[in-house]
N, C-alpha and C. Protein backbone atom coordinates (compact mmCIF):
# COMPACT_ATOMS: atom_id res chain seq x y z
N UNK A 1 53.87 -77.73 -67.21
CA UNK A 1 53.71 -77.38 -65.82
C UNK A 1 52.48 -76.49 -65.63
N UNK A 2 52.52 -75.76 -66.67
CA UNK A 2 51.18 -74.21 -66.56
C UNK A 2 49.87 -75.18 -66.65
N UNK A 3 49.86 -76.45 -67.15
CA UNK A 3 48.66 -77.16 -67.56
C UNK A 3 48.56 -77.91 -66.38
N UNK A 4 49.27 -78.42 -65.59
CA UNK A 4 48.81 -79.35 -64.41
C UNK A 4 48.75 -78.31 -63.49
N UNK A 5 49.08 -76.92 -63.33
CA UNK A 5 48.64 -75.84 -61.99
C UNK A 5 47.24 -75.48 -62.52
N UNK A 6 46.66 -75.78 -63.62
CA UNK A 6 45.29 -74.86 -63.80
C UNK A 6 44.12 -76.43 -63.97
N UNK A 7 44.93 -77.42 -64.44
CA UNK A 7 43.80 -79.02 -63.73
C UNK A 7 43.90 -79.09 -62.63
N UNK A 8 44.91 -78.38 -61.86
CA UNK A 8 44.96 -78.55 -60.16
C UNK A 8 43.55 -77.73 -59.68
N UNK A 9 43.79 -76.84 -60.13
CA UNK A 9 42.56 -75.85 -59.72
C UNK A 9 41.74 -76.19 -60.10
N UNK A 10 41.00 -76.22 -61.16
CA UNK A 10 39.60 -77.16 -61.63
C UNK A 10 39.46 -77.90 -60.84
N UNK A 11 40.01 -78.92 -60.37
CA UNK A 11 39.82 -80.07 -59.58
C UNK A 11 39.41 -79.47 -57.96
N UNK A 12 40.46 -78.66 -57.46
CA UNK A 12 39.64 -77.81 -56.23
C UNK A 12 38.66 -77.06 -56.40
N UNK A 13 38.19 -76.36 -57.28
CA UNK A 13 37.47 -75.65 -57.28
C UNK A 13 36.12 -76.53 -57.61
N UNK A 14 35.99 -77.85 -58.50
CA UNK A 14 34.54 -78.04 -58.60
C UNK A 14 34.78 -79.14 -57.03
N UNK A 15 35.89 -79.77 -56.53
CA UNK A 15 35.80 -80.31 -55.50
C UNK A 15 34.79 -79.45 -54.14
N UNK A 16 35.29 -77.99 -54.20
CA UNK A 16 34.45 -77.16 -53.12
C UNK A 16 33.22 -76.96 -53.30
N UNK A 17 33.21 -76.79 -54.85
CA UNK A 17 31.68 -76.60 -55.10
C UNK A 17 30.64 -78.04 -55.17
N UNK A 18 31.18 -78.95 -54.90
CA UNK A 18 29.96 -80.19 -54.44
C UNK A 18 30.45 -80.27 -53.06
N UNK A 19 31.34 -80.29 -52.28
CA UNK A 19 30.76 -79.99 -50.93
C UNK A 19 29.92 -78.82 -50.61
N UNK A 20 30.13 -77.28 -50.52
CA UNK A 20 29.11 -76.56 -50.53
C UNK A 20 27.68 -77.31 -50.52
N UNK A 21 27.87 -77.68 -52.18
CA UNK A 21 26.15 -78.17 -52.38
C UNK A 21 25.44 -79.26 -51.58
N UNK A 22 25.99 -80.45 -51.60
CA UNK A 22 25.96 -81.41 -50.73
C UNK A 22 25.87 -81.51 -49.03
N UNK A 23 26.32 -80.19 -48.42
CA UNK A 23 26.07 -79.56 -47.77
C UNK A 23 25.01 -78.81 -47.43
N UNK A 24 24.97 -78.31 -48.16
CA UNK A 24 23.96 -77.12 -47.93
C UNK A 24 22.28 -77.82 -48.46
N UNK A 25 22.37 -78.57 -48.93
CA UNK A 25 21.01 -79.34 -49.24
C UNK A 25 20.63 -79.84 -47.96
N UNK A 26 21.32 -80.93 -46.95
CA UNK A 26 20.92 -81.58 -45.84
C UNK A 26 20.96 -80.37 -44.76
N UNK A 27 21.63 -79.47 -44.65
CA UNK A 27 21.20 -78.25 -43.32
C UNK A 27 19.49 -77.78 -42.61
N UNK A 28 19.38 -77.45 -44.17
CA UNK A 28 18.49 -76.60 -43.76
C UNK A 28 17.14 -77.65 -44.59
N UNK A 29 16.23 -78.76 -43.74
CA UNK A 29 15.17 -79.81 -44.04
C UNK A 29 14.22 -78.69 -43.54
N UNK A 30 13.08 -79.31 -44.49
CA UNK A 30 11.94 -78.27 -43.33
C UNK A 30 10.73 -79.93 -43.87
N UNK A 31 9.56 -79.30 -43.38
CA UNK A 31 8.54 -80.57 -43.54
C UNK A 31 7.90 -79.98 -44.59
N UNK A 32 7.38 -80.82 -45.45
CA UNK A 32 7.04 -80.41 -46.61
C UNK A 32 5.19 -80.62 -46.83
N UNK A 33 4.58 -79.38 -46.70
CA UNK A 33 3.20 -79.40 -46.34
C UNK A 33 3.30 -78.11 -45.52
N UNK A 34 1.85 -78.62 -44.48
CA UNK A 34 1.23 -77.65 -43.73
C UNK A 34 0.38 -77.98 -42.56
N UNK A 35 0.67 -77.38 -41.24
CA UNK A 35 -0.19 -77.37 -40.48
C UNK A 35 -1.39 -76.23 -39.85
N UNK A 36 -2.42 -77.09 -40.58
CA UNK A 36 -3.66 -76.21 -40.44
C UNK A 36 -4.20 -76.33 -38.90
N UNK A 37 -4.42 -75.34 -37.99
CA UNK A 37 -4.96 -75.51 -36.49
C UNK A 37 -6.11 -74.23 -36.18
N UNK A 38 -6.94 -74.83 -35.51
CA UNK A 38 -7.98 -74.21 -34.95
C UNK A 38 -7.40 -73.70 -33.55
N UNK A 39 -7.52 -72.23 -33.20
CA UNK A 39 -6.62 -71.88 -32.34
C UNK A 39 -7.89 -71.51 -31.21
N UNK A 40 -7.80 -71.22 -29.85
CA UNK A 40 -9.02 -71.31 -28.87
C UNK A 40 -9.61 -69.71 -29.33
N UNK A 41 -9.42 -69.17 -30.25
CA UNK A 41 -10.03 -68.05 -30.23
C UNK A 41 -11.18 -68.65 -31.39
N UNK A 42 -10.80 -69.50 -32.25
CA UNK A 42 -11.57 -70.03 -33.22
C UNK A 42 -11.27 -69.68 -35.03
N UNK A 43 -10.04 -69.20 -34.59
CA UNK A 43 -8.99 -68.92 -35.97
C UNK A 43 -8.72 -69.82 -36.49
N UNK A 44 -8.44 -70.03 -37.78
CA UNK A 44 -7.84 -71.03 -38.69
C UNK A 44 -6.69 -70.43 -38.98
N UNK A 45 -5.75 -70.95 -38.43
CA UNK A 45 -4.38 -70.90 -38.72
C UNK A 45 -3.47 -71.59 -38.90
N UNK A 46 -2.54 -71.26 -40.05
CA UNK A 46 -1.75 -72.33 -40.88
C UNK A 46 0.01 -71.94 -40.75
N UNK A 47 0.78 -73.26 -40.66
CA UNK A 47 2.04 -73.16 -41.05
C UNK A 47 2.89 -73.99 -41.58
N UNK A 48 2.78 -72.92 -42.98
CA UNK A 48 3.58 -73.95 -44.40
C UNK A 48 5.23 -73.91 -44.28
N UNK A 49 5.33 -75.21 -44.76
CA UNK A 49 6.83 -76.10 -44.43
C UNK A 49 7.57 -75.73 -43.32
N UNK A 50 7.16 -75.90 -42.33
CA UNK A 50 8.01 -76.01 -41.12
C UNK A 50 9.26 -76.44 -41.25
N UNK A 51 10.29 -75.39 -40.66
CA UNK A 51 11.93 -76.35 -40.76
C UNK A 51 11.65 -77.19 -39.62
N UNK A 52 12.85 -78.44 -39.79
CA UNK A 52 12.37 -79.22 -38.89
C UNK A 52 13.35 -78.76 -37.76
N UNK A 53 13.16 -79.22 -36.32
CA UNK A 53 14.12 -79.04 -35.02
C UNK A 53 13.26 -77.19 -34.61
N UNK A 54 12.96 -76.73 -35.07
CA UNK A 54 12.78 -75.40 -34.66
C UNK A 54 11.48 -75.81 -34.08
N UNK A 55 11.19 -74.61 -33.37
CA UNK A 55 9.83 -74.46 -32.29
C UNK A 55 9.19 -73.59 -32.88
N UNK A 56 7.74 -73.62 -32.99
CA UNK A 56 6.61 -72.90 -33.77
C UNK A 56 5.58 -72.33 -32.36
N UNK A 57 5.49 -71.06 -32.29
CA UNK A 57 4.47 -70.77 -31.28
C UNK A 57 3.04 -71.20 -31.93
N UNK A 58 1.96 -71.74 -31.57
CA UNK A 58 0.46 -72.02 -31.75
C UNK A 58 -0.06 -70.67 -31.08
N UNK A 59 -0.31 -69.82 -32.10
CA UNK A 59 -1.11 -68.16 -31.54
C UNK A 59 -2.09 -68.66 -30.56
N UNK A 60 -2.90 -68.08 -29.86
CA UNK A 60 -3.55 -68.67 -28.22
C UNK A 60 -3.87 -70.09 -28.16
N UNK A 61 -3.46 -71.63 -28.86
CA UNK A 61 -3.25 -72.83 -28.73
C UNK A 61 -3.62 -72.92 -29.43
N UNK A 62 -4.06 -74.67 -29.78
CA UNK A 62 -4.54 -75.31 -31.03
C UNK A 62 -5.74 -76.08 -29.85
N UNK A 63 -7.02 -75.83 -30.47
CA UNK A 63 -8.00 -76.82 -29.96
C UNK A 63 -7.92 -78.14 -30.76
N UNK A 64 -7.54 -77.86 -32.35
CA UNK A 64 -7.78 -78.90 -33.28
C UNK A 64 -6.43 -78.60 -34.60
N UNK A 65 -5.73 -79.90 -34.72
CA UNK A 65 -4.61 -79.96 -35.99
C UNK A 65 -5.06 -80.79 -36.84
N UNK A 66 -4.42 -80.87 -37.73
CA UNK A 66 -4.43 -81.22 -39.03
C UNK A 66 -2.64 -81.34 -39.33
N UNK A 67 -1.93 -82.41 -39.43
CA UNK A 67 -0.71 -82.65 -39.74
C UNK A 67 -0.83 -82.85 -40.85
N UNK A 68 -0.95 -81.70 -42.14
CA UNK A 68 -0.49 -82.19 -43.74
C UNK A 68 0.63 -81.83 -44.20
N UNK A 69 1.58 -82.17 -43.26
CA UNK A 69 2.83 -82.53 -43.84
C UNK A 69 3.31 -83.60 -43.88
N UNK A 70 4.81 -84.00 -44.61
CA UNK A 70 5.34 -85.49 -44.69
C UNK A 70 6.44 -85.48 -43.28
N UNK A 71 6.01 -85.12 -42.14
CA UNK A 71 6.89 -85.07 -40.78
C UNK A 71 5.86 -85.24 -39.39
N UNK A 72 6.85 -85.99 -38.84
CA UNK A 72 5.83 -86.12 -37.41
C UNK A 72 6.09 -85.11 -36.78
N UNK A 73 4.65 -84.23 -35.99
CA UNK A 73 4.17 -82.97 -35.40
C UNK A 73 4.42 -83.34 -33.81
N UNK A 74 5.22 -82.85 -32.86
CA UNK A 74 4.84 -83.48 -31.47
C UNK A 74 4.56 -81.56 -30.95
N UNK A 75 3.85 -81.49 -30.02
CA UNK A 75 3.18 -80.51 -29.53
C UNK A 75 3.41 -80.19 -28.16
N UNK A 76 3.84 -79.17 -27.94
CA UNK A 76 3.84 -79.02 -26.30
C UNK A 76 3.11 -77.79 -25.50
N UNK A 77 3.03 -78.33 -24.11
CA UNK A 77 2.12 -77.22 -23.62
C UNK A 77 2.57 -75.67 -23.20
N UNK A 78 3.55 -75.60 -22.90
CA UNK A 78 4.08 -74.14 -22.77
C UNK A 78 4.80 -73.63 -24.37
N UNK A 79 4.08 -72.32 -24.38
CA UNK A 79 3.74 -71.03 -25.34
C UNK A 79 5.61 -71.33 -25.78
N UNK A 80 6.43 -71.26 -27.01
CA UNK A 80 7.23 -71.18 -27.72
C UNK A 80 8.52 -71.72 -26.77
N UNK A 81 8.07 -72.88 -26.09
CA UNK A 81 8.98 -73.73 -24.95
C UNK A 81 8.79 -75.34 -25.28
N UNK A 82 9.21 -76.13 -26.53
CA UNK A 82 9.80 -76.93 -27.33
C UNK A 82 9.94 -77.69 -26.34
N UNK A 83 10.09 -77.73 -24.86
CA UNK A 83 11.03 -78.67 -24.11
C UNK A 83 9.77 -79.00 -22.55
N UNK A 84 8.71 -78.00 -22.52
CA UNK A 84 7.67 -78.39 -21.72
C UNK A 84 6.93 -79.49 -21.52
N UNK A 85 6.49 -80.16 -20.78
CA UNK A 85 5.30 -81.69 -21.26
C UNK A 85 4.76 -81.40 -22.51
N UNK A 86 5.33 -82.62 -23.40
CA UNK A 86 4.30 -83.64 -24.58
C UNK A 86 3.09 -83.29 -24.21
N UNK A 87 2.47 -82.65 -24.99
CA UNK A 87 0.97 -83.15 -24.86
C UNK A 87 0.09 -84.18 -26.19
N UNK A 88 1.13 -84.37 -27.13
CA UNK A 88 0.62 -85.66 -27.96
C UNK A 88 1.51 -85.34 -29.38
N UNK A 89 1.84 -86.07 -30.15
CA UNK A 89 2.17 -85.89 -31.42
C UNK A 89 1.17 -86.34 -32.32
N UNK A 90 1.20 -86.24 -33.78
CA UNK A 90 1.27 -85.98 -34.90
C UNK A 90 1.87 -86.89 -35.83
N UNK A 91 1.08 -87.63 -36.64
CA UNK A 91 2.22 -88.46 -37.14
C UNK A 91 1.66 -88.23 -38.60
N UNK A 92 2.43 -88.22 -39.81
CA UNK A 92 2.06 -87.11 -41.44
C UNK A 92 0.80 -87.43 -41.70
N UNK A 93 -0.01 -86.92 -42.14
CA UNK A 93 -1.45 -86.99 -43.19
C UNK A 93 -2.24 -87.07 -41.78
N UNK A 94 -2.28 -86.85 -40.39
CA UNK A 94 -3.35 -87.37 -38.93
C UNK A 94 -3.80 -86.02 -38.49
N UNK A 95 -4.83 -85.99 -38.29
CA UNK A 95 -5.69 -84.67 -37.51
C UNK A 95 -5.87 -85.37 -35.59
N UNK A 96 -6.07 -84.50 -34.82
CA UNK A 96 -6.73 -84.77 -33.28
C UNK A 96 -7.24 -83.64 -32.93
N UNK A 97 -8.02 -83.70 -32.37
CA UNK A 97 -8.87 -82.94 -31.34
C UNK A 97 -8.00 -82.72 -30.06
N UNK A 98 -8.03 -81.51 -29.17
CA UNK A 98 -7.49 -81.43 -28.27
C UNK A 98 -8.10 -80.66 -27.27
N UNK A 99 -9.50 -80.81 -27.70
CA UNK A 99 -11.05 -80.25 -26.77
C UNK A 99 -11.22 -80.93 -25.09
N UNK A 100 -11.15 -80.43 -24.13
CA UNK A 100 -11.27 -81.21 -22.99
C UNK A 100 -10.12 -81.80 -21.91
N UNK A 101 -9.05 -81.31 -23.29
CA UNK A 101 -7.37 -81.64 -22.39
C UNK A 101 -6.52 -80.73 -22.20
N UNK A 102 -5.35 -80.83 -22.45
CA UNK A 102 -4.88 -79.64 -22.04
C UNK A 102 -4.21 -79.26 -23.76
N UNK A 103 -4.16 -77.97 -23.73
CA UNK A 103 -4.13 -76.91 -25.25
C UNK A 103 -2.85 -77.05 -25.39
N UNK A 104 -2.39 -77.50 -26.93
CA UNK A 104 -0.92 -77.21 -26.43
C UNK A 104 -0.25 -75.80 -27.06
N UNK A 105 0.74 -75.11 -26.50
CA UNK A 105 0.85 -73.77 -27.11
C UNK A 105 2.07 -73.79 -28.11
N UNK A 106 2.66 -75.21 -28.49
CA UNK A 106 3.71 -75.08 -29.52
C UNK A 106 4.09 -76.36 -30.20
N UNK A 107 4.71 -76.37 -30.90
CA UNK A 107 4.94 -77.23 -32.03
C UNK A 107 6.26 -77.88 -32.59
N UNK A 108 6.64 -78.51 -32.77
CA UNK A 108 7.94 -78.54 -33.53
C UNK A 108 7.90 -80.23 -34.16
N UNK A 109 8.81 -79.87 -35.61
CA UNK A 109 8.36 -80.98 -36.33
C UNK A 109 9.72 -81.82 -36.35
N UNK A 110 9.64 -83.04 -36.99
CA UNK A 110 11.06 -83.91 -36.99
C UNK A 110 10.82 -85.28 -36.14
């Protein structure tokens, strides 16, 4: 009896511990790389592995990106507001210019 209450437990206990893991691997994705942007002040500024779904402020906009990550970049025009007009995406390894249109002030990847 003392031997099937302590294989009982083994069995729950590595059972919890691959959900945990299995779990906890797919939560938290981020994009794997970096986005390098020319900001209107004329800064080079970068942000390595973006989680994905979250919103990234662009410090005073991006005139010019560089998507070197493995995730599509979509960009919007209001400052750390994810949900403002598209002003263009990003699709992995693609740079654009954004000289002459409108700046966008944020980011989010996925």
């Amino acid at each position: 009896m003392y031997t099937l209450t302590c294989l009982g437990r083994v069995v729950v206990t590595v059972g919890a511990a691959l959900v945990l893991a299995t779990g906890l691997s797919t939560s938290a994705q981020a994009a794997t790389g970096h986005l390098a942007y020319r900001s209107t002040n004329g800064e080079e500024l970068t942000l390595d592995n973006p989680h994905n779904g979250e919103c990234f402020l662009l410090v005073s906009g991006a005139r010019r990106a560089d998507n070197n990550s493995d995730t599509r970049a979509t960009f919007y025009e209001e400052p750390g507001d994810c949900e403002s007009p598209v002003v263009g995406t990003l699709q992995p390894r693609t740079a654009r210019s954004f000289e002459g249109g409108t700046i966008p002030r944020s980011v989010k990847f996925g």
